[in-house]
Protein backbone atom coordinates (compact mmCIF):
# COMPACT_ATOMS: atom_id res chain seq x y z
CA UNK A 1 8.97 -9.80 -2.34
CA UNK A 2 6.02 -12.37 -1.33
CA UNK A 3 2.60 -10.85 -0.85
CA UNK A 4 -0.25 -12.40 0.13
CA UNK A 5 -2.58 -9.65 -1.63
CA UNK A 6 -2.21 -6.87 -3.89
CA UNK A 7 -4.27 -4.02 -5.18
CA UNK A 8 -4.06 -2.66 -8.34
CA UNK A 9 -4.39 1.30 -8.07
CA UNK A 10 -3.07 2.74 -10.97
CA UNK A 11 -5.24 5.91 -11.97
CA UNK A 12 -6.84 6.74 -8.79
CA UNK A 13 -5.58 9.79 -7.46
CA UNK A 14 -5.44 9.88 -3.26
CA UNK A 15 -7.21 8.84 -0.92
CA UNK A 16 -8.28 6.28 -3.03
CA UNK A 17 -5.24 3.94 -3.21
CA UNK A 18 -5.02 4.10 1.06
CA UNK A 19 -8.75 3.24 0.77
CA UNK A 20 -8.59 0.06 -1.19
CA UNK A 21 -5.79 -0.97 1.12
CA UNK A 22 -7.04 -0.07 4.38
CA UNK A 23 -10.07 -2.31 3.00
CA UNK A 24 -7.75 -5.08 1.42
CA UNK A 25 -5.78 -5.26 5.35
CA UNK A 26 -9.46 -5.68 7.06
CA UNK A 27 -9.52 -8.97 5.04
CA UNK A 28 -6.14 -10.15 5.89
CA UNK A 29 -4.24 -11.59 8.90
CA UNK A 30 -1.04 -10.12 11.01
CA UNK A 31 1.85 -10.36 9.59
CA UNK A 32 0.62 -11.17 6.19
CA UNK A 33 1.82 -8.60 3.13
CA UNK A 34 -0.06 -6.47 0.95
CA UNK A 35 1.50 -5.33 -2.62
CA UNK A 36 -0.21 -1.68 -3.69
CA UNK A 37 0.49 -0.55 -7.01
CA UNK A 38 -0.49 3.05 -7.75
CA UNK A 39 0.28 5.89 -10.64
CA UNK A 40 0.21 8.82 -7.83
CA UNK A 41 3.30 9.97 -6.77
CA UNK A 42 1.85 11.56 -3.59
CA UNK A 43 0.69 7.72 -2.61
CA UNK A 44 4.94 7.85 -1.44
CA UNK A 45 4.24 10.03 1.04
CA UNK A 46 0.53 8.76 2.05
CA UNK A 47 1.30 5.44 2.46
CA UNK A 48 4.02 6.44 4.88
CA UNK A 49 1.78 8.38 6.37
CA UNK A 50 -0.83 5.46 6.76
CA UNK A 51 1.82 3.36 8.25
CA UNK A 52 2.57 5.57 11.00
CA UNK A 53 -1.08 6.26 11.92
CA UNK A 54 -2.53 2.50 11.47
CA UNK A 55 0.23 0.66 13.35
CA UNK A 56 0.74 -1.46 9.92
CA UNK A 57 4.62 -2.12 8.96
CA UNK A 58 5.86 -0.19 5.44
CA UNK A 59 8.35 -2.45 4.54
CA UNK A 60 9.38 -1.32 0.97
CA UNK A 61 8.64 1.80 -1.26
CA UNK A 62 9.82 1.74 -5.04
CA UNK A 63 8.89 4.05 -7.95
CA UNK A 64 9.47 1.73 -11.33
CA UNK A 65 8.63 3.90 -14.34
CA UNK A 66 5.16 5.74 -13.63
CA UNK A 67 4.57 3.04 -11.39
CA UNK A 68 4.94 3.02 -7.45
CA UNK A 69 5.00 -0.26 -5.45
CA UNK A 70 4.45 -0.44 -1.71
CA UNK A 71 4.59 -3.38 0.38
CA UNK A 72 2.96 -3.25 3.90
CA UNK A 73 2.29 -6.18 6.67
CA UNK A 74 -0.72 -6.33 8.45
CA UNK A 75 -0.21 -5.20 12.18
């Protein structure tokens, strides 16, 4: 998938990774994509979680290795 921006946070532990992209979102315009890649497996449930408060669209959630990848659009 396309992104416009992504934000690398592998070894921050939460809220950190819903931090950097509630600040990386600020920057960007609706309807572009943000990639987030993060090491904490509770940033599958938080980033859902984000999406439902913030009005911003999860499109995809994938866990590759230790890895998880989450793709959101800008409201």
């Amino acid at each position: 998938m396309d992104a416009q921006k992504e934000v690398d946070a592998r070894g921050l532990n939460c809220p950190l990774p819903i931090l950097k992209a509630k600040k990386a979102l600020a920057d960007m315009a609706s309807g572009q994509v943000l990639k987030v890649v993060a090491t904490d497996p509770g940033s599958m449930r938080d980033f859902q979680a984000f999406a439902r408060q913030t009005g911003n669209e999860l499109i995809e959630q994938a866990a590759l290795n230790d890895e998880f990848v989450h793709y959101l659009r800008r409201r």
